[in-house]
N, C-alpha and C. Protein backbone atom coordinates (compact mmCIF):
# COMPACT_ATOMS: atom_id res chain seq x y z
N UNK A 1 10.19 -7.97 -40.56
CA UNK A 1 9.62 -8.94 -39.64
C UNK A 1 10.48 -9.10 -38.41
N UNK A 2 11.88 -8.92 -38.73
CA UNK A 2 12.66 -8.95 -37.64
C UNK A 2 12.47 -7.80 -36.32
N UNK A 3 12.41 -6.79 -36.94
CA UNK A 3 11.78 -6.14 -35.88
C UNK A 3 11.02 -6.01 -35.05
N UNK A 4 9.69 -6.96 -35.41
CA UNK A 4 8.65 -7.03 -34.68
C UNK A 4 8.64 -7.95 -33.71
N UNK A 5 9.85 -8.65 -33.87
CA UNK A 5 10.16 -9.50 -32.61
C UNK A 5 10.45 -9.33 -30.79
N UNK A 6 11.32 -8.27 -31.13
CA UNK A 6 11.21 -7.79 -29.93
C UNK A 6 9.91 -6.81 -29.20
N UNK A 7 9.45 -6.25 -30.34
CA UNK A 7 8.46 -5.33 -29.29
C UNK A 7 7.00 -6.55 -29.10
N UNK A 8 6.82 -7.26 -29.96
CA UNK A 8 6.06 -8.75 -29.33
C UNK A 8 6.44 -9.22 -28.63
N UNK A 9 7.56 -9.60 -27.86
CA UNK A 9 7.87 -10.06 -26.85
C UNK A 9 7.59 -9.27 -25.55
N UNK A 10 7.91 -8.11 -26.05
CA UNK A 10 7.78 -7.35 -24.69
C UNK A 10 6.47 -6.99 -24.22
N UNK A 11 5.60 -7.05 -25.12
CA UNK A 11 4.42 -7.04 -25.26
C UNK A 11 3.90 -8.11 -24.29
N UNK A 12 4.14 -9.08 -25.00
CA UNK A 12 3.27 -10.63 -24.29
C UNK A 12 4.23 -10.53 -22.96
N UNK A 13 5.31 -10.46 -22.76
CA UNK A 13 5.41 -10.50 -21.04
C UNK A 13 4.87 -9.51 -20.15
N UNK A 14 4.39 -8.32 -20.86
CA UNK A 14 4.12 -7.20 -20.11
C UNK A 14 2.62 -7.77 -19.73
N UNK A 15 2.07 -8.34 -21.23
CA UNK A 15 0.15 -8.68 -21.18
C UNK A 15 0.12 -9.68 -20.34
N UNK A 16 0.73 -11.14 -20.23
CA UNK A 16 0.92 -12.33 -19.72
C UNK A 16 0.77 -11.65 -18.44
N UNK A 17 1.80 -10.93 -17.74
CA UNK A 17 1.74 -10.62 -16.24
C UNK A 17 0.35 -9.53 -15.99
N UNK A 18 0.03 -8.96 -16.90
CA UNK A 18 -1.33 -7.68 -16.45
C UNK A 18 -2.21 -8.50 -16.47
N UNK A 19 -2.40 -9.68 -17.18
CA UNK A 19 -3.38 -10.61 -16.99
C UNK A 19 -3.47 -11.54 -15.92
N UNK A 20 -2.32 -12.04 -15.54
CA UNK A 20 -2.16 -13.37 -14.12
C UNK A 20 -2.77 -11.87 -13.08
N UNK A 21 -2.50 -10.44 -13.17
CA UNK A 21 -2.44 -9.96 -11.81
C UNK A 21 -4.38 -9.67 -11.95
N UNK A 22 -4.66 -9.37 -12.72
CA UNK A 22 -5.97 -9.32 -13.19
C UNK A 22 -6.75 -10.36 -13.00
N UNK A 23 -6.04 -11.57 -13.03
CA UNK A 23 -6.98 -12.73 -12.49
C UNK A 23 -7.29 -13.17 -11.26
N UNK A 24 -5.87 -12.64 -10.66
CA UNK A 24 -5.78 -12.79 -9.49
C UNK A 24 -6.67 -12.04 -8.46
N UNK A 25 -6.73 -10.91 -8.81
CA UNK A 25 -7.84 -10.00 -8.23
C UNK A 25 -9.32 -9.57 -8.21
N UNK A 26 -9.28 -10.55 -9.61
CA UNK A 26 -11.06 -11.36 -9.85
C UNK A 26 -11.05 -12.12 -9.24
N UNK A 27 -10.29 -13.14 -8.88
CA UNK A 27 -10.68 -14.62 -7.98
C UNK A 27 -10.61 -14.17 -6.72
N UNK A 28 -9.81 -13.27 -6.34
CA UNK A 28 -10.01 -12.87 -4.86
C UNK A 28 -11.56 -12.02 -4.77
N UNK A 29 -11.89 -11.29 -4.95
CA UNK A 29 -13.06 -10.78 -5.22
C UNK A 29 -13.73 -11.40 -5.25
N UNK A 30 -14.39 -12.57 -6.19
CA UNK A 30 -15.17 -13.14 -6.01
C UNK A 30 -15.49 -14.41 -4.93
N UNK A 31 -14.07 -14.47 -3.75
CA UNK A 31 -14.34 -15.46 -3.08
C UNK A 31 -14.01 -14.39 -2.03
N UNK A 32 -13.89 -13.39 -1.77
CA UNK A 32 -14.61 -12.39 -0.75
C UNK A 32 -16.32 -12.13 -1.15
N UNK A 33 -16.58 -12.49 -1.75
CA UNK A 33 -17.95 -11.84 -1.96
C UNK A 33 -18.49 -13.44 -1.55
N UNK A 34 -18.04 -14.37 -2.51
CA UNK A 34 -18.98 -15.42 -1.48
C UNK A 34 -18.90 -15.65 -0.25
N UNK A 35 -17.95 -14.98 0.68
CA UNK A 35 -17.88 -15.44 2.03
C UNK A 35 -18.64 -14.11 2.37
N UNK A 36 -19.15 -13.25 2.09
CA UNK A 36 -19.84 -12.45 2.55
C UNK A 36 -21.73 -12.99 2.28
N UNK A 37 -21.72 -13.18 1.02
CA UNK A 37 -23.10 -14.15 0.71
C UNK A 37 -23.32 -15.06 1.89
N UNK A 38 -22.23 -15.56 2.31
CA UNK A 38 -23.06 -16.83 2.64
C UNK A 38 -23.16 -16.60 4.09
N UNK A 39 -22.72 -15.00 4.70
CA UNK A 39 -22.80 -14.78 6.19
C UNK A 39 -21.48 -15.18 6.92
N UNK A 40 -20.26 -15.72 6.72
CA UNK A 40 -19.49 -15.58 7.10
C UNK A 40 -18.69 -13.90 6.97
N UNK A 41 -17.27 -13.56 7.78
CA UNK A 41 -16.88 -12.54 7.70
C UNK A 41 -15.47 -12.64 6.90
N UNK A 42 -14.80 -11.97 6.73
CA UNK A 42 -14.21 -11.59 5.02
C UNK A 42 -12.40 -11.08 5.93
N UNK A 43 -12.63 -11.70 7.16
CA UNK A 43 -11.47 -11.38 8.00
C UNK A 43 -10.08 -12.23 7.69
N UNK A 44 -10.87 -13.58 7.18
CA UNK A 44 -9.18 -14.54 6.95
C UNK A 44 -8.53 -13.77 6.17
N UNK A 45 -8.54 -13.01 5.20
CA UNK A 45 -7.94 -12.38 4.11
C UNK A 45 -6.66 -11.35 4.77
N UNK A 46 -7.21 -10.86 5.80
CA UNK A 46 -6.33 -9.84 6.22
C UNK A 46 -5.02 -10.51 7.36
N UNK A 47 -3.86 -9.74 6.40
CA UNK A 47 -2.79 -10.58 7.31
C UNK A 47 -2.59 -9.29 8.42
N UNK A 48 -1.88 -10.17 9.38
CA UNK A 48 -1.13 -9.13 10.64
C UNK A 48 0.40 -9.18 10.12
N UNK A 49 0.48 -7.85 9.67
CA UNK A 49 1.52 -7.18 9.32
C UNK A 49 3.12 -7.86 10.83
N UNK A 50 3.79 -8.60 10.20
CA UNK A 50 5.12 -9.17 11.27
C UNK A 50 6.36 -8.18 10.71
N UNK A 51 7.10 -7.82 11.95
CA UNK A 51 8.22 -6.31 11.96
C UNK A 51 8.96 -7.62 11.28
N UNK A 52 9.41 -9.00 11.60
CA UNK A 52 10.06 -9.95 12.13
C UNK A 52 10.29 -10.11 10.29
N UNK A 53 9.54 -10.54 9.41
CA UNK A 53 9.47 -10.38 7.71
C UNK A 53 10.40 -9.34 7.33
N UNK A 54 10.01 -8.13 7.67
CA UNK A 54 10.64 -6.82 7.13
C UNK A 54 11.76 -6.98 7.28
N UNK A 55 12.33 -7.31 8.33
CA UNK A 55 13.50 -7.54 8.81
C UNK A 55 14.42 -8.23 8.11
N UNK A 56 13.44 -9.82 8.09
CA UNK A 56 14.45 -10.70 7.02
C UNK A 56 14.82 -10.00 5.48
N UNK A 57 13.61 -9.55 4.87
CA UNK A 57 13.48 -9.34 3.81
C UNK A 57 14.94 -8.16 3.46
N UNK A 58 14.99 -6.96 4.84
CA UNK A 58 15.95 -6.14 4.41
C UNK A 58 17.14 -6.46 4.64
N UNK A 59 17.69 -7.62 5.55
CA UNK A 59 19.10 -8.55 5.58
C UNK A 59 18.74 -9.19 4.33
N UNK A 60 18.36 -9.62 4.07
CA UNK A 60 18.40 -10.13 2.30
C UNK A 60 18.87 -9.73 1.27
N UNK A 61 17.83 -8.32 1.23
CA UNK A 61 18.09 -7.04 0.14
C UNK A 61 19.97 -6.75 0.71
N UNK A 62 19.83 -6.37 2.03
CA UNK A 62 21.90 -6.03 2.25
C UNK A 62 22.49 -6.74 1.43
N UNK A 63 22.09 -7.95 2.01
CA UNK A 63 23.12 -9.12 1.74
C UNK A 63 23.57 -9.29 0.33
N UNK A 64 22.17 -8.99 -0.87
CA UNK A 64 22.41 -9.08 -2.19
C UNK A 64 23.33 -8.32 -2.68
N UNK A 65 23.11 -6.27 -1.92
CA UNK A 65 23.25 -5.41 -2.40
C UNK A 65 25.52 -5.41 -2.24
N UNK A 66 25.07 -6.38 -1.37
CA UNK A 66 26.87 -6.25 -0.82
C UNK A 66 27.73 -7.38 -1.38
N UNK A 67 26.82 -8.31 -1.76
CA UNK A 67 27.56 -9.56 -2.86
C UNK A 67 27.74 -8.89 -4.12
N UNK A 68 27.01 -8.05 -4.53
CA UNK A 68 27.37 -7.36 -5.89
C UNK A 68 28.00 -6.42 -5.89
N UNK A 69 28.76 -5.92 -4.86
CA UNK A 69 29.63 -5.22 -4.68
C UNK A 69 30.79 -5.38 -4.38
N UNK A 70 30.88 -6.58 -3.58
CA UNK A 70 32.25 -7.85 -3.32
C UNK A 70 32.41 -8.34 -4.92
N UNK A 71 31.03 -8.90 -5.32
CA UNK A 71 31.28 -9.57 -6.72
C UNK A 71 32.15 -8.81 -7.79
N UNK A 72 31.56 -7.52 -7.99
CA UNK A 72 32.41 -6.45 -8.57
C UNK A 72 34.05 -6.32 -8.45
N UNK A 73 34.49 -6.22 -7.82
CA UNK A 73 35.75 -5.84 -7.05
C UNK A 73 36.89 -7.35 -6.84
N UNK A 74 36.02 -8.44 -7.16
CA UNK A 74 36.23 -9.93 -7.21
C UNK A 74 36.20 -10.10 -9.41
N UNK A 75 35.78 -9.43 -9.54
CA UNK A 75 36.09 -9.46 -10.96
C UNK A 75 37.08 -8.51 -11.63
N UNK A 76 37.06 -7.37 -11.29
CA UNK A 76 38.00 -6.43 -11.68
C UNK A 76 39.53 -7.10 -10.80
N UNK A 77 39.32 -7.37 -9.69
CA UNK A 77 40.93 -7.69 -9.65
C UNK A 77 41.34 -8.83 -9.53
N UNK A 78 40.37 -9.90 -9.98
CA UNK A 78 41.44 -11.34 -10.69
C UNK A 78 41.05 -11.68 -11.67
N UNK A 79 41.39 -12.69 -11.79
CA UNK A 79 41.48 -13.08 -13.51
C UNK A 79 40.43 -14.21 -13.42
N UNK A 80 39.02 -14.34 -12.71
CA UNK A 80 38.06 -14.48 -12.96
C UNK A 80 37.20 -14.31 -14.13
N UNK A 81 36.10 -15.09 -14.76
CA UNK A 81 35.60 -14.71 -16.00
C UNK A 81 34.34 -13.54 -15.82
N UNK A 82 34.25 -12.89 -16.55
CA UNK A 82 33.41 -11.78 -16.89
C UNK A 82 31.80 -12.61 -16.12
N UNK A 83 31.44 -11.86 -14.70
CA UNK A 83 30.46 -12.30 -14.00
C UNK A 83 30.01 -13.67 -13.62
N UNK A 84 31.02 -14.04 -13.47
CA UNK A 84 30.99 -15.67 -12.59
C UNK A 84 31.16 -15.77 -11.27
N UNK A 85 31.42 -14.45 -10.58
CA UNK A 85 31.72 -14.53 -9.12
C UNK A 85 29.80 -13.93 -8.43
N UNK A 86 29.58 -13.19 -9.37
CA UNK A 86 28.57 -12.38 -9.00
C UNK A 86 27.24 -13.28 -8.10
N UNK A 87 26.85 -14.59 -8.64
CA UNK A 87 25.83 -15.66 -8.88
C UNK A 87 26.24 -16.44 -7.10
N UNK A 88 27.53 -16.95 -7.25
CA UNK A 88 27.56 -17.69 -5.94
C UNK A 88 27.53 -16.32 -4.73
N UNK A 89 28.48 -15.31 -4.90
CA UNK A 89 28.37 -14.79 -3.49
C UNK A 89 27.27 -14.29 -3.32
N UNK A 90 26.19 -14.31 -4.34
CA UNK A 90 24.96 -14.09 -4.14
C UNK A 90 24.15 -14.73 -3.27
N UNK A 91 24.16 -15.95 -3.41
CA UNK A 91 23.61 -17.22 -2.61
C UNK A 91 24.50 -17.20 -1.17
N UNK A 92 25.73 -16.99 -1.25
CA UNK A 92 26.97 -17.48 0.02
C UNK A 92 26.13 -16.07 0.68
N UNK A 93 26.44 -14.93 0.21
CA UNK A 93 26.00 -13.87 1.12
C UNK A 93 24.05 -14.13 1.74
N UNK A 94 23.36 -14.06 1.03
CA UNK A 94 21.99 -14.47 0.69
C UNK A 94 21.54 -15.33 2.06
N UNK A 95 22.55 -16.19 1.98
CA UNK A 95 22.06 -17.30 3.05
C UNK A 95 22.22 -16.96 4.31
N UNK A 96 24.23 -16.26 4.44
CA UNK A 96 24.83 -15.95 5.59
C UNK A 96 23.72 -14.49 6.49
N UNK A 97 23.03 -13.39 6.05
CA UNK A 97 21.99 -13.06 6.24
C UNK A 97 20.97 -13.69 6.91
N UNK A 98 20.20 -15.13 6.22
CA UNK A 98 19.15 -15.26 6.61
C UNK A 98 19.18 -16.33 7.50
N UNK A 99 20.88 -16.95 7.86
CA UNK A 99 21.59 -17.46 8.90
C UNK A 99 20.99 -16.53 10.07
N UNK A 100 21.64 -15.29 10.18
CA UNK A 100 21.89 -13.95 11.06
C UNK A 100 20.78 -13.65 11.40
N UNK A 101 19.73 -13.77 10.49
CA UNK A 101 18.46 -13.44 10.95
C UNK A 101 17.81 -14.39 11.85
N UNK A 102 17.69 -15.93 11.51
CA UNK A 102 17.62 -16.92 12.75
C UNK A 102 18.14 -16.65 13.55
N UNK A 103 19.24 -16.79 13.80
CA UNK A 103 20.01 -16.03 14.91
C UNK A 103 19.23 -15.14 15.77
N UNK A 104 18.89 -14.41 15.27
CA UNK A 104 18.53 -13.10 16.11
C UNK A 104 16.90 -13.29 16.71
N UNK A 105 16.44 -14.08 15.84
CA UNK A 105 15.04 -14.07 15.78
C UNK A 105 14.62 -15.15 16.97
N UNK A 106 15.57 -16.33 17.27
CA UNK A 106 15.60 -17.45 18.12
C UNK A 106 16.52 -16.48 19.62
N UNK A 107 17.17 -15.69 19.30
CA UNK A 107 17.84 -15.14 20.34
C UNK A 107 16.75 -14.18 21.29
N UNK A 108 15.90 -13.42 20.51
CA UNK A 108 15.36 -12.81 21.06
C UNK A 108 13.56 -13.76 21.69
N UNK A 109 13.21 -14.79 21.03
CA UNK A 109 12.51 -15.37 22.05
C UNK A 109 13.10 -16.11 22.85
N UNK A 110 14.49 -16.25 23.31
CA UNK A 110 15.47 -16.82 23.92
C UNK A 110 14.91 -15.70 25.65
N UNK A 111 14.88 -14.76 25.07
CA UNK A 111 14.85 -13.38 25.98
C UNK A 111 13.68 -13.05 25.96
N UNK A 112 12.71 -13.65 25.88
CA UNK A 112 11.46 -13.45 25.94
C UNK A 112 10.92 -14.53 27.50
């Protein structure tokens, strides 16, 4: 019985999420189709792709990818506990990023 614990688990988180995404894409569907029924057009749905997102999103991704690499190197050479540094410079870096990105983003309609 013990065994069957884990592959049920992995199970129901795998089904739990194929199902929320499955629902999600019935309810959209069906409220594109009523805005088509009823003669309206099916345009709110579509976003305009912003460079300005991508941007943040990949100072983010840096920012993570370089706290866990500081974090690393912050554990091997002090006497820190086994992944306790990893969590804050996550956030300290995380933020200082999406600091940088205001920054840039207010700078350049500054110059607009």
């Amino acid at each position: 019985m013990n065994e069957l614990v884990p592959i049920i688990a992995i199970l129901s988180v795998f089904g739990s999420s194929g199902f929320i995404l499955y629902m999600f894409i019935k309810s959209r569907n069906k409220e594109r189709l009523a805005l088509i029924e009823s003669g309206r057009d099916a345009s709110i749905f579509s976003k305009e792709h912003d460079l300005n997102q991508n941007i943040k999103w990949g100072y983010l991704a840096l920012a993570i990818g370089l706290a866990l690499f500081v974090g690393h190197f912050v554990e091997e050479y002090t006497t820190m506990d086994d992944g306790a540094g990893y969590f804050p410079l996550i956030f300290i870096f995380g933020g200082i990023a999406l600091l940088l990105f205001h920054r840039r983003v207010s700078n350049e309609d500054d110059t607009l």
